[in-house]
Structures are given as C-alpha cells and as structure tokens.
C-alpha atoms as a PDB file:
ATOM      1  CA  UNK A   1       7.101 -66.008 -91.743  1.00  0.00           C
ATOM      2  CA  UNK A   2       4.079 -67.837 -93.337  1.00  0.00           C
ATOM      3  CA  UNK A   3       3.599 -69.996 -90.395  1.00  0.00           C
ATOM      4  CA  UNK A   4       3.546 -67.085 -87.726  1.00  0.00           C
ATOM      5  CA  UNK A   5       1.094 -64.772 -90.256  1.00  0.00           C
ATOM      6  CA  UNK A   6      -1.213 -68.124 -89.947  1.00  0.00           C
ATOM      7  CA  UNK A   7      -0.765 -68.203 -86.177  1.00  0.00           C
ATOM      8  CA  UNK A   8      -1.708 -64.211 -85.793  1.00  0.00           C
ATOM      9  CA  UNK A   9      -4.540 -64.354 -88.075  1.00  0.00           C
ATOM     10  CA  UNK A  10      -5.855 -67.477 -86.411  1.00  0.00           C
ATOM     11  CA  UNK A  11      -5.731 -65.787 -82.997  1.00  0.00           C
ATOM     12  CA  UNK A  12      -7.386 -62.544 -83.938  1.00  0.00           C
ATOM     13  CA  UNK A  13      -9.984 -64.587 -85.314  1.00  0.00           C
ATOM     14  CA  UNK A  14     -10.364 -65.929 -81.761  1.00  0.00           C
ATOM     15  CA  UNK A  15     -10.716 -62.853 -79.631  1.00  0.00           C
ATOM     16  CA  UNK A  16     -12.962 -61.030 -82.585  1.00  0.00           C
ATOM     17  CA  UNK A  17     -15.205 -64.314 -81.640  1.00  0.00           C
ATOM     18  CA  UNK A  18     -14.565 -63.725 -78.136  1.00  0.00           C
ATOM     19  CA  UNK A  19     -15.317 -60.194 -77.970  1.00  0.00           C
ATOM     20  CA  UNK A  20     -18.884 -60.404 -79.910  1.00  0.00           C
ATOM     21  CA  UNK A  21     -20.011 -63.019 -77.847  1.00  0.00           C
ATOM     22  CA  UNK A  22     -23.983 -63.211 -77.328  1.00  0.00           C
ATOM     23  CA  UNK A  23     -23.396 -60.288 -80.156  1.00  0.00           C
ATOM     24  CA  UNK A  24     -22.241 -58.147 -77.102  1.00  0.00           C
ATOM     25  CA  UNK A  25     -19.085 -55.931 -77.553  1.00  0.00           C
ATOM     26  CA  UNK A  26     -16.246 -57.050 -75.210  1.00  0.00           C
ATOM     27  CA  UNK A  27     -16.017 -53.517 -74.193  1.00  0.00           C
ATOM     28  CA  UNK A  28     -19.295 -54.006 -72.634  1.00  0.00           C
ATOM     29  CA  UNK A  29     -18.426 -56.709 -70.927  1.00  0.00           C
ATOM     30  CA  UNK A  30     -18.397 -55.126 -67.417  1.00  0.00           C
ATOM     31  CA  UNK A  31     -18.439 -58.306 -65.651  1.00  0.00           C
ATOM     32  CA  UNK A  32     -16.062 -60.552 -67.225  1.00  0.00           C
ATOM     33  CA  UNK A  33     -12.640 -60.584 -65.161  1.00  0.00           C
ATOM     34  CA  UNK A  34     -10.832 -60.400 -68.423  1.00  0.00           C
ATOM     35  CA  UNK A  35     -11.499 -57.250 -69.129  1.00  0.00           C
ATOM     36  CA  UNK A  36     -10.157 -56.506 -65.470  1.00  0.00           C
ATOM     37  CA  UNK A  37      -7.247 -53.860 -66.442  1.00  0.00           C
ATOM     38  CA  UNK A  38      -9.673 -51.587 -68.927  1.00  0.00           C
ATOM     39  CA  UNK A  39     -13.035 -51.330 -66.999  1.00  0.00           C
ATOM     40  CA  UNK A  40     -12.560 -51.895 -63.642  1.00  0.00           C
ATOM     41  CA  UNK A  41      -9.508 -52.462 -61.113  1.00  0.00           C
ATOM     42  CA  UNK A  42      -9.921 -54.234 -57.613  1.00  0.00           C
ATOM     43  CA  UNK A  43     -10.482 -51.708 -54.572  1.00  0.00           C
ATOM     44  CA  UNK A  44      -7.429 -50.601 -52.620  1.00  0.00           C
ATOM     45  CA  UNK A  45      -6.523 -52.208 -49.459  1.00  0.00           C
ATOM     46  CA  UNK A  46      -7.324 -50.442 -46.122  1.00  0.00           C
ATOM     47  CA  UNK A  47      -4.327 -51.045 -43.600  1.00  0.00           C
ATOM     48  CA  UNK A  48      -6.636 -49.099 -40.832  1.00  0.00           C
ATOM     49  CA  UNK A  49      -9.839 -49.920 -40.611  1.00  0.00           C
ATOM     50  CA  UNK A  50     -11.816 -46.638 -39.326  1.00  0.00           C
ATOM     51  CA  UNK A  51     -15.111 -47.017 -37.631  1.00  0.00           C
ATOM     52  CA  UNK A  52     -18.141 -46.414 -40.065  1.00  0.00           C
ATOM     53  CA  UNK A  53     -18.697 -46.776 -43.496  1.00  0.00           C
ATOM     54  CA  UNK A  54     -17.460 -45.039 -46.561  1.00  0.00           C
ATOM     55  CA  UNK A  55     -21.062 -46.618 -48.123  1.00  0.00           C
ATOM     56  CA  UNK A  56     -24.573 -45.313 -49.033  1.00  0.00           C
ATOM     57  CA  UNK A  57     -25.703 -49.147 -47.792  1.00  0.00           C
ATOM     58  CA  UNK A  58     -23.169 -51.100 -46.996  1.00  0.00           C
ATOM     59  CA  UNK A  59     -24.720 -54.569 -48.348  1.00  0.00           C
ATOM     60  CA  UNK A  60     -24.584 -55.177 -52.173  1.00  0.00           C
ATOM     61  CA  UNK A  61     -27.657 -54.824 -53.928  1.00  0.00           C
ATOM     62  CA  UNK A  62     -28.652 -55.969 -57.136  1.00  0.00           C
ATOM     63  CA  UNK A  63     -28.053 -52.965 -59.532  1.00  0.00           C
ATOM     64  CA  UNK A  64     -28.664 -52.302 -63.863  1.00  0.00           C
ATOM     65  CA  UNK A  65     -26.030 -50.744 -65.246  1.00  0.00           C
ATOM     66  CA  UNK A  66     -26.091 -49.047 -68.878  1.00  0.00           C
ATOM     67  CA  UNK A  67     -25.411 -51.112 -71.620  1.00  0.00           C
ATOM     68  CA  UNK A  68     -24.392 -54.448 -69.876  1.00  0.00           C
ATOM     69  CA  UNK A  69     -27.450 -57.114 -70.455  1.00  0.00           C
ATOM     70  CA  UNK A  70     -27.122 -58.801 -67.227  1.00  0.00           C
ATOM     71  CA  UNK A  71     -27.627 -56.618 -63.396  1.00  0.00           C
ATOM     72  CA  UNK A  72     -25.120 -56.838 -60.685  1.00  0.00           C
ATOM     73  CA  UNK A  73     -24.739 -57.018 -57.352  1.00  0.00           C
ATOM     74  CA  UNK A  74     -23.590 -53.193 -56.249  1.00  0.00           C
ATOM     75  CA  UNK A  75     -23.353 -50.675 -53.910  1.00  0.00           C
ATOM     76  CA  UNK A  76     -21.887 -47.423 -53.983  1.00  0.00           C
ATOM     77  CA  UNK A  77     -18.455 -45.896 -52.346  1.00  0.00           C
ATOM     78  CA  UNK A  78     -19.736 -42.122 -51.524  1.00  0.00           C
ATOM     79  CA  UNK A  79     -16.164 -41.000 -50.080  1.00  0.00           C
ATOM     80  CA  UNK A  80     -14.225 -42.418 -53.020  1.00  0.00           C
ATOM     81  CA  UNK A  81     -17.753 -41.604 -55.323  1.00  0.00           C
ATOM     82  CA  UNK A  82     -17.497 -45.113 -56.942  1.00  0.00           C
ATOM     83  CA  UNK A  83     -19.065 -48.628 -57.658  1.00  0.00           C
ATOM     84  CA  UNK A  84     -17.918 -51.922 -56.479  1.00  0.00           C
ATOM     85  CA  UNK A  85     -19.598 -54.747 -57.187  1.00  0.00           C
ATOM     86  CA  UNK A  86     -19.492 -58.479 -57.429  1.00  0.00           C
ATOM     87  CA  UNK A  87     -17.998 -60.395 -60.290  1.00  0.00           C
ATOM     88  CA  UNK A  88     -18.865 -63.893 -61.323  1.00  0.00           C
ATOM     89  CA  UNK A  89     -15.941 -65.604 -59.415  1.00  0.00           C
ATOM     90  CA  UNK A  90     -16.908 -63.730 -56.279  1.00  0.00           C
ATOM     91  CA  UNK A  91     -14.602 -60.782 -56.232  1.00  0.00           C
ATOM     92  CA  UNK A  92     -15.540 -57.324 -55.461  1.00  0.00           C
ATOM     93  CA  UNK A  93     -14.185 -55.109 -57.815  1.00  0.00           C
ATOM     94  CA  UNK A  94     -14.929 -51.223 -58.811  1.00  0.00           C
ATOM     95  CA  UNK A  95     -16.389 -49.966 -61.990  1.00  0.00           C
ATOM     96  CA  UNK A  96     -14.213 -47.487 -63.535  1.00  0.00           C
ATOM     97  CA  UNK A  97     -16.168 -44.055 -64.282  1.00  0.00           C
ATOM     98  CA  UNK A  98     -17.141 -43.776 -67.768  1.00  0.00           C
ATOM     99  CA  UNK A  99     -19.873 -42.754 -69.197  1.00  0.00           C
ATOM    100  CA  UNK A 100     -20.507 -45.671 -71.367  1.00  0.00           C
ATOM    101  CA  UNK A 101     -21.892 -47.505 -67.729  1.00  0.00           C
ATOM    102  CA  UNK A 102     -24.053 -44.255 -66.415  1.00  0.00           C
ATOM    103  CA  UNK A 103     -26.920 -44.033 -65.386  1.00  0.00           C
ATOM    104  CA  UNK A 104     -26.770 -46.919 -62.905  1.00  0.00           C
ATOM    105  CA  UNK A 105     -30.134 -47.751 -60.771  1.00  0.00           C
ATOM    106  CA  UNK A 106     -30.625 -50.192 -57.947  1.00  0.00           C
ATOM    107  CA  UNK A 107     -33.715 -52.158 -59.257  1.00  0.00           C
ATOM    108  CA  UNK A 108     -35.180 -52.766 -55.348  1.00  0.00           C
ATOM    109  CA  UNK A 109     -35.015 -48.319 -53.925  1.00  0.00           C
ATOM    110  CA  UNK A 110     -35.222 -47.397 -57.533  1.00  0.00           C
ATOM    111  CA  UNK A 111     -32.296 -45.285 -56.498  1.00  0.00           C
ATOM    112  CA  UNK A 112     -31.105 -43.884 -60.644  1.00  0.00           C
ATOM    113  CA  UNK A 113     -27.247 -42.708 -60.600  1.00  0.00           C
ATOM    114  CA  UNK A 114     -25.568 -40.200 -63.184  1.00  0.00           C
ATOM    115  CA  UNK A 115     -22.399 -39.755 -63.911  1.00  0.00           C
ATOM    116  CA  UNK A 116     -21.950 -36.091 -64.310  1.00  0.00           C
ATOM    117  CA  UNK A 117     -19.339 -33.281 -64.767  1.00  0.00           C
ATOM    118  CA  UNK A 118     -21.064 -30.450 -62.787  1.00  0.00           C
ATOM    119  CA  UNK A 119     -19.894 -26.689 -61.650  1.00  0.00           C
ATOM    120  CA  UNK A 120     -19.331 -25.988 -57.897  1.00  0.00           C
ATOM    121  CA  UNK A 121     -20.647 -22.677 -56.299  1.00  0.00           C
ATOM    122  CA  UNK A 122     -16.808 -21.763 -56.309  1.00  0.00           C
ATOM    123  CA  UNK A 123     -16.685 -22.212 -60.100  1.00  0.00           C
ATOM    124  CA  UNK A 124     -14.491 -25.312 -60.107  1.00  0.00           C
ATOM    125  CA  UNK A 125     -15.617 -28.060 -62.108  1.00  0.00           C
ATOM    126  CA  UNK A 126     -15.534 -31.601 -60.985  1.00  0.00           C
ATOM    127  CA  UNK A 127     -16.633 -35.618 -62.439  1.00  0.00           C
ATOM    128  CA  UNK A 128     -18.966 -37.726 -59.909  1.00  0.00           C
ATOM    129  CA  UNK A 129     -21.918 -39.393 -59.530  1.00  0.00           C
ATOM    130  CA  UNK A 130     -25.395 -37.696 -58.991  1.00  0.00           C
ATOM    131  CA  UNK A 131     -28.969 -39.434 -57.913  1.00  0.00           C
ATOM    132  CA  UNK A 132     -31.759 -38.681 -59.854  1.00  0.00           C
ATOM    133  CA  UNK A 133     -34.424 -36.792 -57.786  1.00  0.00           C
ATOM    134  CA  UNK A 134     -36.685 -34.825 -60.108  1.00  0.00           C
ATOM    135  CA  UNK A 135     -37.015 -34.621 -63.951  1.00  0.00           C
ATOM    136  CA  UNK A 136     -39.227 -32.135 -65.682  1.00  0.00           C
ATOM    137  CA  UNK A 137     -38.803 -30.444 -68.787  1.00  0.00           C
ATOM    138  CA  UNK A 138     -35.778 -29.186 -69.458  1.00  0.00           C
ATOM    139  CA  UNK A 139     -34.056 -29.079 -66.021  1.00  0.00           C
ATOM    140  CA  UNK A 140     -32.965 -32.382 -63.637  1.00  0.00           C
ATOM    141  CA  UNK A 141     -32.711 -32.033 -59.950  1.00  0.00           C
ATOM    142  CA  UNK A 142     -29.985 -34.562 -57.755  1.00  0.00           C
ATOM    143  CA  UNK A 143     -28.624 -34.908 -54.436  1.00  0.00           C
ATOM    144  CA  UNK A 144     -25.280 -35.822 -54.012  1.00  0.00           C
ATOM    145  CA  UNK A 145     -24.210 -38.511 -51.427  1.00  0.00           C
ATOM    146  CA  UNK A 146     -21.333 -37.170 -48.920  1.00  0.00           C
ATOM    147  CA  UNK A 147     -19.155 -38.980 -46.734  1.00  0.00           C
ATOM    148  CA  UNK A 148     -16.064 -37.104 -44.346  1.00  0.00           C
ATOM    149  CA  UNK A 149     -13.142 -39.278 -43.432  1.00  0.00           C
ATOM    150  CA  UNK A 150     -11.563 -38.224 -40.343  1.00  0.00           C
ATOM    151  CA  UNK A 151      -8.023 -39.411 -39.584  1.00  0.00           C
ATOM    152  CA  UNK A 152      -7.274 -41.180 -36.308  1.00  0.00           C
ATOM    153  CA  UNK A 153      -4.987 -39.809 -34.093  1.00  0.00           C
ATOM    154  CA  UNK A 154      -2.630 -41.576 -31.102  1.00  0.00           C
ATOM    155  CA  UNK A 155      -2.444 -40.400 -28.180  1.00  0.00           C
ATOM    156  CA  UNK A 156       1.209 -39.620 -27.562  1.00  0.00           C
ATOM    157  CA  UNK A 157       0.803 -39.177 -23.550  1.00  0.00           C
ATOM    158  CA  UNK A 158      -0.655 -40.539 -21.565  1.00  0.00           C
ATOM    159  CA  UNK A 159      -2.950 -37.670 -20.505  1.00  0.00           C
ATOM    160  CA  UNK A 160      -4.011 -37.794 -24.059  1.00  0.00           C
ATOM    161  CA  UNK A 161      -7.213 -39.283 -25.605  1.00  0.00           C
ATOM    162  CA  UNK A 162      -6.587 -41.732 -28.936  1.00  0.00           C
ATOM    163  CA  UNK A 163      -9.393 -40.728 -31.667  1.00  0.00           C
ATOM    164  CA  UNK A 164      -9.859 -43.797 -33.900  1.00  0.00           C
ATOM    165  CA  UNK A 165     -10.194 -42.945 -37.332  1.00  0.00           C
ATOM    166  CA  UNK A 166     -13.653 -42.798 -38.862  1.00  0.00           C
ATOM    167  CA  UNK A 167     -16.063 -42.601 -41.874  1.00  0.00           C
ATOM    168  CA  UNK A 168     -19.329 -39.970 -41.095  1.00  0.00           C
ATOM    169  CA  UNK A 169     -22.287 -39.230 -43.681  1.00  0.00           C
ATOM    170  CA  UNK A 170     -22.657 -35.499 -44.466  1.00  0.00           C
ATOM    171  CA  UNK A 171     -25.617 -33.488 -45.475  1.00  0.00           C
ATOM    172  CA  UNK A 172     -26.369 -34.120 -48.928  1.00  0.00           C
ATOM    173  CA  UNK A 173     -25.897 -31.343 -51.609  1.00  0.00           C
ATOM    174  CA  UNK A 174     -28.158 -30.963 -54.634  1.00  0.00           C
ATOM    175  CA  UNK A 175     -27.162 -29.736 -58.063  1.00  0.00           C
ATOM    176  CA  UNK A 176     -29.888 -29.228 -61.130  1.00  0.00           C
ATOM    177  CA  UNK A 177     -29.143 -29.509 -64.573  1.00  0.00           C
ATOM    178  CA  UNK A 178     -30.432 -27.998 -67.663  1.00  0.00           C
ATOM    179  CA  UNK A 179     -30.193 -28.991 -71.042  1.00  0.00           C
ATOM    180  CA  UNK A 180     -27.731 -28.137 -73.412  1.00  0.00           C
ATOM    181  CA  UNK A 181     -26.466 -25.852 -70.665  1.00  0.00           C
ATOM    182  CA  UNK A 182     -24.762 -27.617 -67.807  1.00  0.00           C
ATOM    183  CA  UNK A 183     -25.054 -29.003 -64.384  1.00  0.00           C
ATOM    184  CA  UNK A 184     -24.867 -26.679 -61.429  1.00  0.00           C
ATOM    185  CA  UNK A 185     -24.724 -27.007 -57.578  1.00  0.00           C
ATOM    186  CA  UNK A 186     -28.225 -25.966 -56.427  1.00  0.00           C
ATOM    187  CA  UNK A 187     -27.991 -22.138 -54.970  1.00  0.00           C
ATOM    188  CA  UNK A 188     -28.438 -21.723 -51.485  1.00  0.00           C
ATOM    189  CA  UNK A 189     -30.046 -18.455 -51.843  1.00  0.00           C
ATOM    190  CA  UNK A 190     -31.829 -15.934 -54.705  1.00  0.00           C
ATOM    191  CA  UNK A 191     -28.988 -13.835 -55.298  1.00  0.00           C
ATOM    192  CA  UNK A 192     -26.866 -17.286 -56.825  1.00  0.00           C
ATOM    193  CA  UNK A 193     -29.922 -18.471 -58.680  1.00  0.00           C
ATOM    194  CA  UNK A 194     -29.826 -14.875 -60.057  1.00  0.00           C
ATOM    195  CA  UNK A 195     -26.838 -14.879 -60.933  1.00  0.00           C
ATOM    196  CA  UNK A 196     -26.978 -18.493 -62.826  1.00  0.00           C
ATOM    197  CA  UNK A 197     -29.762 -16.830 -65.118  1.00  0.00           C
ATOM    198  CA  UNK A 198     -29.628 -13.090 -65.425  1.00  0.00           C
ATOM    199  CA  UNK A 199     -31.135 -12.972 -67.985  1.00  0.00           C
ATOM    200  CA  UNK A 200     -34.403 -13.863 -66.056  1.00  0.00           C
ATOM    201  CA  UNK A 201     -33.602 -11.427 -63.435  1.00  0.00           C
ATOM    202  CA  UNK A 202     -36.716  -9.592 -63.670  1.00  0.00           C
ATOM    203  CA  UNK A 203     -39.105 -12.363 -63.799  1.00  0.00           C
ATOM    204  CA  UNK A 204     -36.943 -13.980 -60.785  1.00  0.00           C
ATOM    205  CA  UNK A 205     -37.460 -10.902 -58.884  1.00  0.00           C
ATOM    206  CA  UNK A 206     -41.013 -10.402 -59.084  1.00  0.00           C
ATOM    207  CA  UNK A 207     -41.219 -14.619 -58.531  1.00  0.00           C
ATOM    208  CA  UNK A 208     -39.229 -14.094 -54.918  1.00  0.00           C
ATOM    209  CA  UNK A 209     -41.728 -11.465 -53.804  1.00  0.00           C
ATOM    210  CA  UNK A 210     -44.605 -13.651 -54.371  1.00  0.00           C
ATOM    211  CA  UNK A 211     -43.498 -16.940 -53.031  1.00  0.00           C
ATOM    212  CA  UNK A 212     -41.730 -17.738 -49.653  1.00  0.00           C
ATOM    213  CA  UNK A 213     -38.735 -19.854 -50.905  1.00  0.00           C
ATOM    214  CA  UNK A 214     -36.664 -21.833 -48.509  1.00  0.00           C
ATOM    215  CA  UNK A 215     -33.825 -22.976 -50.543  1.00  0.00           C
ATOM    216  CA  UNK A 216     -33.225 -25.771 -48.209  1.00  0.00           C
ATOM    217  CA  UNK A 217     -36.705 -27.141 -48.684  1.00  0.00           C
ATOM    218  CA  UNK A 218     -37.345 -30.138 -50.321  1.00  0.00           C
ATOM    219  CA  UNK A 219     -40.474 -29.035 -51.920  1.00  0.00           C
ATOM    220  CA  UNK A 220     -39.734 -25.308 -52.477  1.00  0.00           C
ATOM    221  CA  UNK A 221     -36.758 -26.678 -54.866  1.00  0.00           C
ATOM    222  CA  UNK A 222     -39.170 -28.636 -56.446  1.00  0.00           C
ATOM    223  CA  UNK A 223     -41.432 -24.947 -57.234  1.00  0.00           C
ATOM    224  CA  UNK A 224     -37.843 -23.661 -58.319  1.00  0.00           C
ATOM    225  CA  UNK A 225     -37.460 -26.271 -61.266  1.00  0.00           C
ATOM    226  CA  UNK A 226     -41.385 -25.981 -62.295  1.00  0.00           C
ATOM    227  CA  UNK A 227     -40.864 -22.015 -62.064  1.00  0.00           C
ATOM    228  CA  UNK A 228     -37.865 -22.003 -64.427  1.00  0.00           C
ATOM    229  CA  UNK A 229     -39.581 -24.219 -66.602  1.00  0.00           C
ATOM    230  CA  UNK A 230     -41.699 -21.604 -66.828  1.00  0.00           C
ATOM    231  CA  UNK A 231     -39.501 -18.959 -68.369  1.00  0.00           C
END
C-alpha cells in the first residue's frame, strides 16, 4: 500500500506540473491534443459531399481566441455554428462552445465572434455565435452568419432530374443586446421593437413619426441603437 500511495502522489505531482505549464491552466490549453476529449472533438465525417460550403471562408485564417496565449489557424462552420481549427500536429479539430473561449476575432477582417444565448422573434431561446457589428453604450448590435443545407435527391426514373445535395449562404439576421437585459433578434418592424420596450412606447412613437426607419437598413439600425441609448 505504501509503494502505490508513492506511485499516485508522484504522478499527480506530474500532471499538476503539466497542467500549469508556462503558468497556463491546462484547461486553457485549447490547442494541446491532450486535452482532445474536454475542449474540442474532431469534426464528423461527411459520407456525401454536397456542392458548396457550410463556411463563412472556407480557408483557415489565423484567429485569437479568449484566454489561450497563442492564435490559431480558424475558420468558422455557419451551418453547424462552430470553430475548427488547426492543431499543432496538423489536425483540424472543432472548439467546443464554451464561454471560457468567446469572443473569438480573426486578427486579418477584424471579424470579433460572441458566443451568445439570445431570444428568437418566436420566443425560443437558443446558444450560437454572433459577430460583433456595433457597440455603443449600453446596447451591441450582430449579424448572424446563415447557411441552408439542402438534401440531394436521386432520380428514381429516368424522366427524373437527380438534385445533388448542397450547402447555400442565407441572408444574415441581426440581433442587439442590452446590458443586464438580454440578447434579442433585431425587430423587423416598430410594432416588435415596441413591444421589446413598452415601457418607451411613447417616446418610440413620437421617434417613428419623425424619422423614416427601414428596419432592413444598415444605417437606420445603427439610428435605432443611438436612439435607445437615448432613453
């Protein structure tokens, strides 16, 4: 019993060691392969390969990611709303989402994702990453990437066409968030901004009949955010 007590102590000596490396916690560690089964898992295996791309950029580019020292090669999964990137020994695996590793911003486009939990305009709630467009005061405004899959189909006759199965971007959507409040989809008209802030009703109201708001202008979401700033 005295030997193995030796042995474990010995050992845990060796991964507390380990783990503080370059006084980094192993937890940290994002791009050590040891650490494969906690923080990241290799992508799944495509046995069709659809025409287009489930990617924002397809190529890997090099990336900082919260609270690991060292950038990374990257790119970002919009169907599947993840990271893979490149680990020392070449393989491409995918960051699992936790908040310890968000925000994440490609260093070359500047481009700054957050992992978020935000509210749909059907009420649901949902986890994913969102790109920084617009920060003032107390409100944020992102876009969200989109990506539909569309399944192949065979033709069965032959007066039948096959359809190969394919990846196709969709139009963005863009939530805002406000502090110690929550993150919302962006309304797509006055009567849901309204309704996210009735108690502004009045002074939303009188703000509509002064300004020409297109809710699907860049810009005029932009007046939005500095308006309820505002309030």
């Amino acid at each position: 019993m005295k030997k193995i007590s030796i042995v474990c102590v010995v050992f845990l000596s060796c991964i507390s060691v380990h783990a503080q490396f370059n006084g980094f916690n192993m937890k940290y560690e994002v791009l050590d392969p040891s650490t494969a089964g906690k923080i990241f898992h290799n992508p799944l295996k495509e046995t069709v390969h659809p025409q287009g791309d489930p990617y924002v950029n397809v190529h890997f580019q090099w990336a900082k990611i919260e609270r690991v020292n060292q950038k990374a090669l990257m790119r970002f999964n919009a169907y599947a709303e993840e990271f893979e990137f490149i680990s020392p020994k070449g393989d491409t695996l995918v960051l699992d989402k936790l908040a310890d590793f968000s925000p994440i911003e490609f260093t070359d486009t500047q481009s700054k994702y957050v992992l978020n939990t935000y509210t749909l305009h059907n009420g649901k709630n949902s986890t994913g990453y969102l790109k920084e467009l617009f920060v003032e005061g107390q409100f944020t405004l992102y876009s969200k990437d989109n990506v539909t899959y569309y399944e192949g189909k065979e033709a069965k006759t032959t007066l039948e066409t096959a359809r190969p199965a394919k990846y196709a971007k969709a139009k963005e959507s863009y939530f805002f968030k406000k502090e110690k409040v929550g993150v919302f989809e962006f309304p797509t008209h006055k009567k849901q901004l309204i309704n996210l802030f009735p108690s502004q009703k009045e002074a939303l109201e009188a703000y509509f009949k002064s300004e020409s708001i297109d809710f699907d202008f860049p810009a005029d979401r932009i007046k939005i955010i500095h308006f309820l700033n505002s309030l």
